[in-house]
PDB file of N, CA and C in Angstrom:
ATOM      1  N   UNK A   1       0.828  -1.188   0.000  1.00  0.00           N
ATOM      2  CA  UNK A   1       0.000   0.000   0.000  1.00  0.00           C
ATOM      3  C   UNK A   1       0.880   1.262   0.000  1.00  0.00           C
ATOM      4  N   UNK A   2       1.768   1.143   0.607  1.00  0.00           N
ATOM      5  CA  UNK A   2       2.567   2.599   1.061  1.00  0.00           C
ATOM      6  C   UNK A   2       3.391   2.366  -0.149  1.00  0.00           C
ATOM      7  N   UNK A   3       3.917   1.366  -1.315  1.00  0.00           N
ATOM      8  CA  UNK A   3       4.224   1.755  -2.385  1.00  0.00           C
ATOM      9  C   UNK A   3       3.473   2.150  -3.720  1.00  0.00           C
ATOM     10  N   UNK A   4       2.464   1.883  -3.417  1.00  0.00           N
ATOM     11  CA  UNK A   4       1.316   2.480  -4.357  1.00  0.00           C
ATOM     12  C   UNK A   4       1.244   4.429  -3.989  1.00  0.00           C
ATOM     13  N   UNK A   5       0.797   4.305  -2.675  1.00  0.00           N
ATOM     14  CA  UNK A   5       0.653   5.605  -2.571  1.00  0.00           C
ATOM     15  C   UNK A   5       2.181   6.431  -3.098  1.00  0.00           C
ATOM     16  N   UNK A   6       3.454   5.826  -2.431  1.00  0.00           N
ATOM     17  CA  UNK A   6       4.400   6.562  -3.405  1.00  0.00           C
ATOM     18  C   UNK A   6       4.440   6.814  -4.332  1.00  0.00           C
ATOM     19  N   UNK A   7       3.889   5.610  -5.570  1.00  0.00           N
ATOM     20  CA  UNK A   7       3.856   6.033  -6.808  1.00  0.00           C
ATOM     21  C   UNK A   7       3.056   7.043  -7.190  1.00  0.00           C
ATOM     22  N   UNK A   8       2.044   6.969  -6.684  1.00  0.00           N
ATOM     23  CA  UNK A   8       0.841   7.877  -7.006  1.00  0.00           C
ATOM     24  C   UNK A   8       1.318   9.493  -6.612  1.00  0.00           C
ATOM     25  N   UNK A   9       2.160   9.527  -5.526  1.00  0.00           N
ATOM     26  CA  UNK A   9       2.982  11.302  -5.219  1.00  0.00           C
ATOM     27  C   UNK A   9       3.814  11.310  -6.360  1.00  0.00           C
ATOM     28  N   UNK A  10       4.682  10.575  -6.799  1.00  0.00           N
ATOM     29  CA  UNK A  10       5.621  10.429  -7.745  1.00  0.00           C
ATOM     30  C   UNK A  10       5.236  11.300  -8.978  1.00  0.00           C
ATOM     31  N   UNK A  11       4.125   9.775  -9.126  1.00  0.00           N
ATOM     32  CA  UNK A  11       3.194  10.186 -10.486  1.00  0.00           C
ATOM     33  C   UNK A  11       2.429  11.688 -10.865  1.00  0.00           C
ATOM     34  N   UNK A  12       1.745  11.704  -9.743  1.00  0.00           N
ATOM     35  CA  UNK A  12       0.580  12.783 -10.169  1.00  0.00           C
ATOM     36  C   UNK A  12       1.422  13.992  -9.216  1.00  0.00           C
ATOM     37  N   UNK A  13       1.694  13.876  -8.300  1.00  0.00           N
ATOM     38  CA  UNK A  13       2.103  14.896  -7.031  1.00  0.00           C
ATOM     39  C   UNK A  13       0.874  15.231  -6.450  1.00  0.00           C
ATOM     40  N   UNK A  14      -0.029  14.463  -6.267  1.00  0.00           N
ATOM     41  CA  UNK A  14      -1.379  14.511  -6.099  1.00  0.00           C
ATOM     42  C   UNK A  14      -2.027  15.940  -6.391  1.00  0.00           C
ATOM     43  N   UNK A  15      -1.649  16.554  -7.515  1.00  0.00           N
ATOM     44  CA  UNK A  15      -2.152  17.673  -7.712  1.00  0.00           C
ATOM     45  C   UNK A  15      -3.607  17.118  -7.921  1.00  0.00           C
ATOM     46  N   UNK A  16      -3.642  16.604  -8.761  1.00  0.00           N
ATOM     47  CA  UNK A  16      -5.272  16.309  -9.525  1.00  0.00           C
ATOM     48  C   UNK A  16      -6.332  15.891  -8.542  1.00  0.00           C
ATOM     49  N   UNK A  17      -6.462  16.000  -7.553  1.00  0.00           N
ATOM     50  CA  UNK A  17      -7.405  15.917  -6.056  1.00  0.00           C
ATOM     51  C   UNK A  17      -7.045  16.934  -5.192  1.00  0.00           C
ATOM     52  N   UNK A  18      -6.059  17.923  -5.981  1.00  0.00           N
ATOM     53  CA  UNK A  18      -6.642  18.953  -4.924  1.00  0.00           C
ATOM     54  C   UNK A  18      -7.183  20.037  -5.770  1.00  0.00           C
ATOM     55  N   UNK A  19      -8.396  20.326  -4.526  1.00  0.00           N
ATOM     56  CA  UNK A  19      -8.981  21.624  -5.052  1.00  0.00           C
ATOM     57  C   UNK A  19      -8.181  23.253  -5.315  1.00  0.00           C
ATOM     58  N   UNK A  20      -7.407  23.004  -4.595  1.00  0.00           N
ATOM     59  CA  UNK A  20      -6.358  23.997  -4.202  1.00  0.00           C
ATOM     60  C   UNK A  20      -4.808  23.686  -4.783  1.00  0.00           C
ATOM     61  N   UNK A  21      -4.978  24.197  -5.928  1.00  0.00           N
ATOM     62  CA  UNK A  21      -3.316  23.744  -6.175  1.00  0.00           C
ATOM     63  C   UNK A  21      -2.668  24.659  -5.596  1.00  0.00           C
ATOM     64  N   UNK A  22      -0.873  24.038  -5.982  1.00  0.00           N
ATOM     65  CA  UNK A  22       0.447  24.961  -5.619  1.00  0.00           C
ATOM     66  C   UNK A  22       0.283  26.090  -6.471  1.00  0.00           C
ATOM     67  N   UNK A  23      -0.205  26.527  -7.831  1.00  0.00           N
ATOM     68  CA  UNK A  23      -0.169  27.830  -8.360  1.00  0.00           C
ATOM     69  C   UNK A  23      -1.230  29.128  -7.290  1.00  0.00           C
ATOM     70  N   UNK A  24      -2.209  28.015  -7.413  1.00  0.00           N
ATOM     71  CA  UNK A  24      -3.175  29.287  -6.245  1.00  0.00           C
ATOM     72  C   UNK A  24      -2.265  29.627  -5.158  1.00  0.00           C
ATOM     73  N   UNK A  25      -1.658  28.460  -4.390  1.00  0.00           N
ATOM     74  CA  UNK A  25      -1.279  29.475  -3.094  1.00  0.00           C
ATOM     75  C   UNK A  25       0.272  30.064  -3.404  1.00  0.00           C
ATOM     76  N   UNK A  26       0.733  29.907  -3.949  1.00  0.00           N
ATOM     77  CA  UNK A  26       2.031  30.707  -5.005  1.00  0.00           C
ATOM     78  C   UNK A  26       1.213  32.494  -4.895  1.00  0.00           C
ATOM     79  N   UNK A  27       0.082  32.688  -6.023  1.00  0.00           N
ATOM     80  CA  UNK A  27      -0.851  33.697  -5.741  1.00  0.00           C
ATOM     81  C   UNK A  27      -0.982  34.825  -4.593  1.00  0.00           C
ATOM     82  N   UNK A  28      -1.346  33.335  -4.192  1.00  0.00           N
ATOM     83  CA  UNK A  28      -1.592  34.031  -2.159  1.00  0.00           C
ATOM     84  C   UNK A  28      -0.754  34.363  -1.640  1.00  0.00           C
ATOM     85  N   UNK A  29       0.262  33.963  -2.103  1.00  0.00           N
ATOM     86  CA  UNK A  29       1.595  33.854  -0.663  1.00  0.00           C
ATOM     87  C   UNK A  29       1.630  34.948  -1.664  1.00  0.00           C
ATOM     88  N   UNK A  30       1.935  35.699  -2.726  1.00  0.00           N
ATOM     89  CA  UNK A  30       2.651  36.776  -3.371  1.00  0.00           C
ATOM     90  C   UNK A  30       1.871  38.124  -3.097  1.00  0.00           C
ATOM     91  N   UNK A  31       0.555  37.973  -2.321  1.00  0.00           N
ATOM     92  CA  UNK A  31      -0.135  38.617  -1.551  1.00  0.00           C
ATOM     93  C   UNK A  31       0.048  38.857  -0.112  1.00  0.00           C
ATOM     94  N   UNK A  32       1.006  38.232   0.215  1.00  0.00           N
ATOM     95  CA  UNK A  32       1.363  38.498   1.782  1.00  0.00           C
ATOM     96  C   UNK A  32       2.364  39.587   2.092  1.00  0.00           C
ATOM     97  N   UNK A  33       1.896  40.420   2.939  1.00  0.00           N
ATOM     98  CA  UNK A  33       2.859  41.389   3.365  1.00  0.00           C
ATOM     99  C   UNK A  33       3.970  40.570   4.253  1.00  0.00           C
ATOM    100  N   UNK A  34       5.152  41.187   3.922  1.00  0.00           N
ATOM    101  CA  UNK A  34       6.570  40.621   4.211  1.00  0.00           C
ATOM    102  C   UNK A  34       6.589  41.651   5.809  1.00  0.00           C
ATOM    103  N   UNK A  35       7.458  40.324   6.851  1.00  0.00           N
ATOM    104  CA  UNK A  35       7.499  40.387   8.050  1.00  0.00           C
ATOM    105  C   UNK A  35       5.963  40.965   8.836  1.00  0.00           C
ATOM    106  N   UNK A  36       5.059  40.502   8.671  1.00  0.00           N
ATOM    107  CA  UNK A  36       4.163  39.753   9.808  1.00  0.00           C
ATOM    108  C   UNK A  36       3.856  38.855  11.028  1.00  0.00           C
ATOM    109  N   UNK A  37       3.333  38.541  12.010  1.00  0.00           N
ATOM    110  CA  UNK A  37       3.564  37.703  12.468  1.00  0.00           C
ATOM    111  C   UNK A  37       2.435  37.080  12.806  1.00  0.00           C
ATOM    112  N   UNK A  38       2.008  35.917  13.462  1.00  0.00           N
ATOM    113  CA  UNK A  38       0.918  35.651  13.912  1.00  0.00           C
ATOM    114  C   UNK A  38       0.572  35.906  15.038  1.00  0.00           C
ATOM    115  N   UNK A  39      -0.052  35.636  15.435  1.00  0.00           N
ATOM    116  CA  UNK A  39      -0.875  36.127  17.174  1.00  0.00           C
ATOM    117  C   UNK A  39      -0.107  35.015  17.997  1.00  0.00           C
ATOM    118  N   UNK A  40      -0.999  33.535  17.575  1.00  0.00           N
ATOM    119  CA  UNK A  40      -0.120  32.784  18.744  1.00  0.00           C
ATOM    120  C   UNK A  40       0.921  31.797  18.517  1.00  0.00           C
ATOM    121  N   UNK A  41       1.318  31.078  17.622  1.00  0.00           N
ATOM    122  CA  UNK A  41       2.030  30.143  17.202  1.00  0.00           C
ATOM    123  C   UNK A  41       3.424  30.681  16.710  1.00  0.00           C
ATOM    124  N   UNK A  42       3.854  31.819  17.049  1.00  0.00           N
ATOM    125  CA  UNK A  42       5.162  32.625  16.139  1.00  0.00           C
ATOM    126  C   UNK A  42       5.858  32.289  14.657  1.00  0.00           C
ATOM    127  N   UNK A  43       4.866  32.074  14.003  1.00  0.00           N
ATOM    128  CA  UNK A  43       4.813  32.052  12.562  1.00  0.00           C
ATOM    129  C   UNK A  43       4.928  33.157  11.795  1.00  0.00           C
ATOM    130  N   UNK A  44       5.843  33.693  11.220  1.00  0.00           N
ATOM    131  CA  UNK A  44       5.425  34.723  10.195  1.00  0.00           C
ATOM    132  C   UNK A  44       5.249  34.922   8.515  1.00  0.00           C
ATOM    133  N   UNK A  45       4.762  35.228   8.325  1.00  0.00           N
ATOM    134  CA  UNK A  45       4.664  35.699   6.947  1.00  0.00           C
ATOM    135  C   UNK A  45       6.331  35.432   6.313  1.00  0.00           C
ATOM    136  N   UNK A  46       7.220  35.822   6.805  1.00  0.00           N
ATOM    137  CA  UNK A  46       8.590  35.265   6.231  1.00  0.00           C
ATOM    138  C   UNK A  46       8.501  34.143   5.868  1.00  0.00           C
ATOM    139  N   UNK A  47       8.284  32.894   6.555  1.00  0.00           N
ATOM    140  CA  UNK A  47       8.302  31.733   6.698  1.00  0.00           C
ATOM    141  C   UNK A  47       7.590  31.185   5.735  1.00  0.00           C
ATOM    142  N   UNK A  48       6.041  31.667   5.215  1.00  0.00           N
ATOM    143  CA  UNK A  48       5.782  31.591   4.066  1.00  0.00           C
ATOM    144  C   UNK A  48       6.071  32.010   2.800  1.00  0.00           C
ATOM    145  N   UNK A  49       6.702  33.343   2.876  1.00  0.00           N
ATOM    146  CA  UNK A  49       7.359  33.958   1.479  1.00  0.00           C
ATOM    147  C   UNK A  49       8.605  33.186   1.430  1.00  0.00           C
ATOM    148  N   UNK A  50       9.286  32.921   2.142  1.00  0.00           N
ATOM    149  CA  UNK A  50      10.590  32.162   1.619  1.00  0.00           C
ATOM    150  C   UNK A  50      10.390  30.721   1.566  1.00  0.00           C
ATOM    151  N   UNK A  51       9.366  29.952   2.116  1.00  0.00           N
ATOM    152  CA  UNK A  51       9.237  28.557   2.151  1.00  0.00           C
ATOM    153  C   UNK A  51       9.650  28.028   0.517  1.00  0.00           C
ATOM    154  N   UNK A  52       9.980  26.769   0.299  1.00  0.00           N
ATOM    155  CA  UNK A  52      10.420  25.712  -0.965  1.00  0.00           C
ATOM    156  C   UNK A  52       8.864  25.734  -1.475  1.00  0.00           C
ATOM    157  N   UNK A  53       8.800  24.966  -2.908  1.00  0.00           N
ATOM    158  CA  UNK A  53       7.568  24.915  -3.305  1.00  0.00           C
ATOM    159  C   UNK A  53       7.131  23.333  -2.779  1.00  0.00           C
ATOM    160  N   UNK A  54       7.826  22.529  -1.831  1.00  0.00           N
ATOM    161  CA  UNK A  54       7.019  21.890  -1.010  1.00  0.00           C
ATOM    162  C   UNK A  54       6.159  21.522  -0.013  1.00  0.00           C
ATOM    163  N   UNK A  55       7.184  22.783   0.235  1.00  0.00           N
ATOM    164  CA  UNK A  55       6.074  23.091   1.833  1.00  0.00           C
ATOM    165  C   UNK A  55       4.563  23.950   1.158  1.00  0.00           C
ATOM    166  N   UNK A  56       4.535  24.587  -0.016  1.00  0.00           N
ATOM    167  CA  UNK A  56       3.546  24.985  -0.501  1.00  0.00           C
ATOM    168  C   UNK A  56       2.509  23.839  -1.093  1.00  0.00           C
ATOM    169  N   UNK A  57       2.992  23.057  -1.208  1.00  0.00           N
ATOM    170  CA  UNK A  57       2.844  22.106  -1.763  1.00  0.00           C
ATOM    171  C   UNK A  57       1.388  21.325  -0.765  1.00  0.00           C
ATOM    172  N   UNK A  58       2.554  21.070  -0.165  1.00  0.00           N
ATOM    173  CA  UNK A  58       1.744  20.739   1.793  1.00  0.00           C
ATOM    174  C   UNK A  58       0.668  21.520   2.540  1.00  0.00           C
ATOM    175  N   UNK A  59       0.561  22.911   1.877  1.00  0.00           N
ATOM    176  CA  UNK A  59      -0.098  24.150   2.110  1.00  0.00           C
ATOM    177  C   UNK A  59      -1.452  23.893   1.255  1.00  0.00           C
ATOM    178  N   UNK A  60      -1.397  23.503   0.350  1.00  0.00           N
ATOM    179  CA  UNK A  60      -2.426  23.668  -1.030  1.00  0.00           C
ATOM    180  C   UNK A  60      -2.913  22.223  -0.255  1.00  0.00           C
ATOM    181  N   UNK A  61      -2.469  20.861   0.408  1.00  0.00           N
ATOM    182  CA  UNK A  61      -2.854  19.731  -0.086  1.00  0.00           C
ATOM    183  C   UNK A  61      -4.382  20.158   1.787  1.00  0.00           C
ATOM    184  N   UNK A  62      -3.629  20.951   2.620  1.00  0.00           N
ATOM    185  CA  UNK A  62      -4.319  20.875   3.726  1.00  0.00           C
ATOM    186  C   UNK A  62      -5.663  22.160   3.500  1.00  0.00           C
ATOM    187  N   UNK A  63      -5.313  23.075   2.722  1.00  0.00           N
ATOM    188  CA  UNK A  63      -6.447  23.745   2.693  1.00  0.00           C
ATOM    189  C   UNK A  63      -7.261  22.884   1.705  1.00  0.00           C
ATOM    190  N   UNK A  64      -6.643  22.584   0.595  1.00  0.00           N
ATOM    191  CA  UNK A  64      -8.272  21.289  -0.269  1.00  0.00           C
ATOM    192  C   UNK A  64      -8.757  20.469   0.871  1.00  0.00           C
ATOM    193  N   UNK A  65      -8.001  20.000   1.999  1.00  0.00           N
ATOM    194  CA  UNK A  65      -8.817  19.312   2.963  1.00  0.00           C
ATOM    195  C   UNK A  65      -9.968  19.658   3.686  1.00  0.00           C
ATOM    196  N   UNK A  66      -9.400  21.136   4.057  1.00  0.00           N
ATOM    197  CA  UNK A  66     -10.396  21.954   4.515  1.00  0.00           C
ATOM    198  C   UNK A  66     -11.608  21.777   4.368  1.00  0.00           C
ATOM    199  N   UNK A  67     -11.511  22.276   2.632  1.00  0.00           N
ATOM    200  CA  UNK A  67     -12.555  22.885   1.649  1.00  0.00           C
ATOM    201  C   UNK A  67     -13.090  21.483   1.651  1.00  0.00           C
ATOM    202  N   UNK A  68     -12.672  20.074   1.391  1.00  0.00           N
ATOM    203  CA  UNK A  68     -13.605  19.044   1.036  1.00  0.00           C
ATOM    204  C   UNK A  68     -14.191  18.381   2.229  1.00  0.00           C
ATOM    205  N   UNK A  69     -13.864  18.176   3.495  1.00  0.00           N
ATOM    206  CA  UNK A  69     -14.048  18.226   4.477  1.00  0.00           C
ATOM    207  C   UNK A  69     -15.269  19.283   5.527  1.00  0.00           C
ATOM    208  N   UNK A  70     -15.125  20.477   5.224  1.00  0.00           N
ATOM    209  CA  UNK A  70     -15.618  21.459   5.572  1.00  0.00           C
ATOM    210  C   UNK A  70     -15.192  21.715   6.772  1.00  0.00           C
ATOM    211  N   UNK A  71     -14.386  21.414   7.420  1.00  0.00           N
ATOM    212  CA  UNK A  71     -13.960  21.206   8.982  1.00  0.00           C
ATOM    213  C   UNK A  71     -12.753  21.987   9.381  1.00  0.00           C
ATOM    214  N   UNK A  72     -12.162  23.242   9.893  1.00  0.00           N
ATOM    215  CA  UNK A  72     -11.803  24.217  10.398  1.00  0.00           C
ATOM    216  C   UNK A  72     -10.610  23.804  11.550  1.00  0.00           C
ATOM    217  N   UNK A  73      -9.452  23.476  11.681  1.00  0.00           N
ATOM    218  CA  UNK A  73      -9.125  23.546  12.898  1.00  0.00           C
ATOM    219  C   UNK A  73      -9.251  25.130  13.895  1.00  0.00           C
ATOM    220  N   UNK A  74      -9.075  24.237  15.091  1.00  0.00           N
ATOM    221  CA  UNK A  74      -9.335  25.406  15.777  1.00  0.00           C
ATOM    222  C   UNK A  74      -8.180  26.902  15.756  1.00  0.00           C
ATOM    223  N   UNK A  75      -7.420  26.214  15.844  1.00  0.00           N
ATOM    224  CA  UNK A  75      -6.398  27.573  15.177  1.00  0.00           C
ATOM    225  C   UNK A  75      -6.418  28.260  14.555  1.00  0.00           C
ATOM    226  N   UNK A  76      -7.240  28.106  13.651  1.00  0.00           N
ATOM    227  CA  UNK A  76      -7.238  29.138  12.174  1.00  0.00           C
ATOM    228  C   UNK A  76      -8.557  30.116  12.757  1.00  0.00           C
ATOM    229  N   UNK A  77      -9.399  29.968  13.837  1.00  0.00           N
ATOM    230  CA  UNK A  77     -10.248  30.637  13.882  1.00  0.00           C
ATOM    231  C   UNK A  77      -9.439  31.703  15.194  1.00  0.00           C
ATOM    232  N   UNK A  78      -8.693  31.495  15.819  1.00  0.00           N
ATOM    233  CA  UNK A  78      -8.048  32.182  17.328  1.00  0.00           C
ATOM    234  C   UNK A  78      -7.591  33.234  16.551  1.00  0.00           C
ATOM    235  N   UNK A  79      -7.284  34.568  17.294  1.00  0.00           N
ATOM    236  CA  UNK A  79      -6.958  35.773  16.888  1.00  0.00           C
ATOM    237  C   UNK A  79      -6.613  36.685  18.319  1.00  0.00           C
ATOM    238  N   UNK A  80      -5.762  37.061  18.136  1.00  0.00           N
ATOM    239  CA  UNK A  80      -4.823  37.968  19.171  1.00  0.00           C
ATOM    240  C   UNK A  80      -4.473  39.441  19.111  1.00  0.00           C
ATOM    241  N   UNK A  81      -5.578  40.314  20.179  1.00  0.00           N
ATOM    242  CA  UNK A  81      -5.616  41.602  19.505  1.00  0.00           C
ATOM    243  C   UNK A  81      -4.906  42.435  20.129  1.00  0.00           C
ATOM    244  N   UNK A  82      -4.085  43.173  19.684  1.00  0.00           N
ATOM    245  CA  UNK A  82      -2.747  43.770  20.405  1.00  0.00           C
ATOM    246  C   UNK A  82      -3.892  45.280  20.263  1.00  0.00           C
ATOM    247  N   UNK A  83      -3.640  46.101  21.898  1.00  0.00           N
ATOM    248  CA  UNK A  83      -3.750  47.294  21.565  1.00  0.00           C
ATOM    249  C   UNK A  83      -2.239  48.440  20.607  1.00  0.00           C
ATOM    250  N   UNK A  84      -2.929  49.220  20.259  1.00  0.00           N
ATOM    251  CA  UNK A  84      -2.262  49.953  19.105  1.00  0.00           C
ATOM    252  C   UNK A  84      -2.401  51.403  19.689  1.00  0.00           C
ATOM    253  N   UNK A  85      -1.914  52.061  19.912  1.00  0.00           N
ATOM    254  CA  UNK A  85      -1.995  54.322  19.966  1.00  0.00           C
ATOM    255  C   UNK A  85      -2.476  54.047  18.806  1.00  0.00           C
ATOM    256  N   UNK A  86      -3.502  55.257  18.764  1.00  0.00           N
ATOM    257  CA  UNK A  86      -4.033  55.599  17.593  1.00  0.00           C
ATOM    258  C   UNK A  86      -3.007  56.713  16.685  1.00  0.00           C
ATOM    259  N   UNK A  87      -2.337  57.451  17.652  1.00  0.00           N
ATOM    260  CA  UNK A  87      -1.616  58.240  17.297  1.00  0.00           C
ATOM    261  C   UNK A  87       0.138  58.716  17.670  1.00  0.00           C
ATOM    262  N   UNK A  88       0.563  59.812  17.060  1.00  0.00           N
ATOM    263  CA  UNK A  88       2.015  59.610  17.675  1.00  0.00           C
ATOM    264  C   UNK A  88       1.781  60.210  18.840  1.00  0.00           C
ATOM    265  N   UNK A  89       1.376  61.359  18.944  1.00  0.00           N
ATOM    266  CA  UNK A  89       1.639  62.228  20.218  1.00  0.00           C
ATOM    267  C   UNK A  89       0.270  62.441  20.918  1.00  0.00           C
ATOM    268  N   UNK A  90      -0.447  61.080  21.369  1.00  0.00           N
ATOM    269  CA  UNK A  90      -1.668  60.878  21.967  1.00  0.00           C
ATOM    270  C   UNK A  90      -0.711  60.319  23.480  1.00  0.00           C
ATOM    271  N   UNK A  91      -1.594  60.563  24.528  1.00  0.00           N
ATOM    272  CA  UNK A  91      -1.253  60.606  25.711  1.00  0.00           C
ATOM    273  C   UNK A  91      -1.753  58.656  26.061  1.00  0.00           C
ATOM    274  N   UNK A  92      -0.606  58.188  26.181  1.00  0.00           N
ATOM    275  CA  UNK A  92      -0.945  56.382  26.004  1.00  0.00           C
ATOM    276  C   UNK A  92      -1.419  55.613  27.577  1.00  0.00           C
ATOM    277  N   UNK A  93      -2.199  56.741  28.532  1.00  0.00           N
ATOM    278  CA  UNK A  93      -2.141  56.267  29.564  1.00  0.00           C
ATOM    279  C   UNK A  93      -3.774  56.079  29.256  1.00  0.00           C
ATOM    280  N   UNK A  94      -4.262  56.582  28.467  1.00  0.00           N
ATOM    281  CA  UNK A  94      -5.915  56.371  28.368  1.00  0.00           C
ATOM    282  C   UNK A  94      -5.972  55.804  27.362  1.00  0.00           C
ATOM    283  N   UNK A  95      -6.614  54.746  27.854  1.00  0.00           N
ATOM    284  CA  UNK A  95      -7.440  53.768  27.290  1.00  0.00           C
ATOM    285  C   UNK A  95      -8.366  53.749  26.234  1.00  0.00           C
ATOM    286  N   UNK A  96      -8.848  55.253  25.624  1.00  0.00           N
ATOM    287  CA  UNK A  96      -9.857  55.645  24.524  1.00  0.00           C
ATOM    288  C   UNK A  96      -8.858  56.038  23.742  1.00  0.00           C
ATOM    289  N   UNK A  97      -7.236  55.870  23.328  1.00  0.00           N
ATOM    290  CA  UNK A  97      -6.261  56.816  22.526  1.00  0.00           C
ATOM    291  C   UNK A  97      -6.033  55.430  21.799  1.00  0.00           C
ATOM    292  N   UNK A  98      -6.615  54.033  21.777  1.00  0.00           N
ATOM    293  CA  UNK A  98      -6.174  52.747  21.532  1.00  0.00           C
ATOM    294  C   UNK A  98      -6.875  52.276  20.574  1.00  0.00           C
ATOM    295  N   UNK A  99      -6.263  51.583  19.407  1.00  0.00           N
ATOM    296  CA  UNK A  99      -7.547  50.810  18.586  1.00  0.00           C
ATOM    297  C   UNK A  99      -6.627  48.962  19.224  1.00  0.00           C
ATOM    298  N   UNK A 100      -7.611  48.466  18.205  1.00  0.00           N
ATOM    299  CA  UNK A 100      -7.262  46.886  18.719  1.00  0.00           C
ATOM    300  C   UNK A 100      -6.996  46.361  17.267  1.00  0.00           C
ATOM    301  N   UNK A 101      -5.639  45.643  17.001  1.00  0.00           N
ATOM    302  CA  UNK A 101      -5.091  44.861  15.986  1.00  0.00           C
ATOM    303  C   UNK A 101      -5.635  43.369  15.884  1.00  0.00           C
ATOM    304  N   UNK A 102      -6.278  42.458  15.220  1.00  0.00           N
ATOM    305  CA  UNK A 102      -6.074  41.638  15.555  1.00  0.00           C
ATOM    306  C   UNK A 102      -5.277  40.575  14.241  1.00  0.00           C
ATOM    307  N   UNK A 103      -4.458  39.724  15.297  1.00  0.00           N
ATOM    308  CA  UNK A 103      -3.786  39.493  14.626  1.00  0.00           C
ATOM    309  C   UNK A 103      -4.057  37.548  14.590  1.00  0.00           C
ATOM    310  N   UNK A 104      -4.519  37.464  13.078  1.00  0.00           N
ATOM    311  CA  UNK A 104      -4.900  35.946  12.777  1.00  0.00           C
ATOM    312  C   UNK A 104      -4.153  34.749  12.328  1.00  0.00           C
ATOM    313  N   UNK A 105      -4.363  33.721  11.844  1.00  0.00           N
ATOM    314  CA  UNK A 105      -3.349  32.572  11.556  1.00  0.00           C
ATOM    315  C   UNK A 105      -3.273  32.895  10.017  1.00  0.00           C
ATOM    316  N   UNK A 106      -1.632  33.017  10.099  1.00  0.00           N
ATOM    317  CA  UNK A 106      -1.426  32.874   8.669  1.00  0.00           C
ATOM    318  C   UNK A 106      -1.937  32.368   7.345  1.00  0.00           C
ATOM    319  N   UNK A 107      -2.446  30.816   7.728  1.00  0.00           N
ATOM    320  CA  UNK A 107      -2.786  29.988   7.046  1.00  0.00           C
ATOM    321  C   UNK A 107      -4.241  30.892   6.869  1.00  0.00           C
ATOM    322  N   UNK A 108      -4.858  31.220   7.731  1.00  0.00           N
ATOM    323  CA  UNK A 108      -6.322  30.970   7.353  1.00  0.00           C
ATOM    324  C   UNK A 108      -6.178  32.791   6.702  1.00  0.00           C
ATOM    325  N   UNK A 109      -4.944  33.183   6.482  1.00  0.00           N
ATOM    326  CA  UNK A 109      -4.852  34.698   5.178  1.00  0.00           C
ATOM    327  C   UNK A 109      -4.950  34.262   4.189  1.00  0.00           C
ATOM    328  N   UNK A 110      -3.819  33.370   4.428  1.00  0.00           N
ATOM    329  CA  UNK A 110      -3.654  32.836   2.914  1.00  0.00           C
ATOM    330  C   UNK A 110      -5.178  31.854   2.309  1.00  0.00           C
ATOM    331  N   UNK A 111      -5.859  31.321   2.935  1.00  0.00           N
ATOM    332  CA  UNK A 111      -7.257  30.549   2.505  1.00  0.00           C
ATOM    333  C   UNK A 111      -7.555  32.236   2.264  1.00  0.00           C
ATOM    334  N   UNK A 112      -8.268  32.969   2.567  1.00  0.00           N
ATOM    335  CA  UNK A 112      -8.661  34.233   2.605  1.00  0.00           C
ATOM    336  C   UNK A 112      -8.213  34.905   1.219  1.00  0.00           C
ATOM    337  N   UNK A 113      -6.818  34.995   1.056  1.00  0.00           N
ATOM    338  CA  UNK A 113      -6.225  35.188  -0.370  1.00  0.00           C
ATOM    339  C   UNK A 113      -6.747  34.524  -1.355  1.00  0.00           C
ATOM    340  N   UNK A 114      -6.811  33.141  -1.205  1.00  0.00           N
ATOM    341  CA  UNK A 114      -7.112  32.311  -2.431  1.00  0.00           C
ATOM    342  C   UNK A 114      -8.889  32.721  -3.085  1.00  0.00           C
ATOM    343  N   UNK A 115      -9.504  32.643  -1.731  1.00  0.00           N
ATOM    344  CA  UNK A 115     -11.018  32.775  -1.717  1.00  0.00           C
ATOM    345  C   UNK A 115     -11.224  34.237  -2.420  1.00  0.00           C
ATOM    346  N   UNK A 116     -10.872  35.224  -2.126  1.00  0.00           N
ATOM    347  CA  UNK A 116     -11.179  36.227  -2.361  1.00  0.00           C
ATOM    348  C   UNK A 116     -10.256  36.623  -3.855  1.00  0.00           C
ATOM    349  N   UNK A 117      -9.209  36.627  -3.835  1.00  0.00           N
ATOM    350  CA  UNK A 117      -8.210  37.295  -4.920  1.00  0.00           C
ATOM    351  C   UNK A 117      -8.162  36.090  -6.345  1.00  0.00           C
ATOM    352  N   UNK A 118      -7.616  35.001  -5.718  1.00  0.00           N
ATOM    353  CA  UNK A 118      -7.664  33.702  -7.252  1.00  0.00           C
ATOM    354  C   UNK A 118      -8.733  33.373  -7.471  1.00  0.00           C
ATOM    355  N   UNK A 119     -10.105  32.755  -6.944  1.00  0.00           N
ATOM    356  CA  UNK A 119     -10.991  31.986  -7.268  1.00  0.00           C
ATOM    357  C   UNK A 119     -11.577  33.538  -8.068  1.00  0.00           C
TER     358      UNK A 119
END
């Protein structure tokens, strides 16, 4: 079995079952602002702009899972909202001078990219 399935990565690179190929998230990732970070897992946006086209690869095969699945890990929904000064020379001891950042999982930008910008 596990040499069948090799052949079959070999063969196809299982592009042809995913809904999500490596060109879409190629796309996406070329949509990501450089040095980002995530909220909780210390992932950044680097890590995806410089990644090999395997790890993209690996990227495209888990969001088609997503999508055929319909099923969300919980991570991709968590978000971490940093207060922000609204301004330079606002007085930062009050609490109304603040907006709130929030800052989401990479992965679920890049689904976000694909959904909105390629499809």
């Amino acid at each position: 079995m596990i040499d069948d399935v090799d052949k079959q990565v070999i063969q196809d690179g299982f592009e042809t079952g995913c809904i999500i190929n490596v060109s879409d998230v190629k796309s996406a990732v070329k949509r990501l602002k450089a040095h980002r970070n995530d909220g909780d897992y210390c992932l950044s946006t680097d890590h995806i702009l410089h990644a090999p086209d395997d790890c993209l690869l690996h990227i495209s095969w888990l969001l088609s899972v997503i999508i055929v699945h319909g099923c969300l890990p919980d991570t991709f929904t968590v978000n971490t909202v940093i207060p922000v000064p609204e301004g330079h020379n606002v007085n930062i001891s009050y609490s109304e001078n603040y907006r709130g950042i929030a800052l989401g999982s990479i992965f679920s930008i890049l689904c976000d990219n694909i959904v909105l910008h390629v499809w």
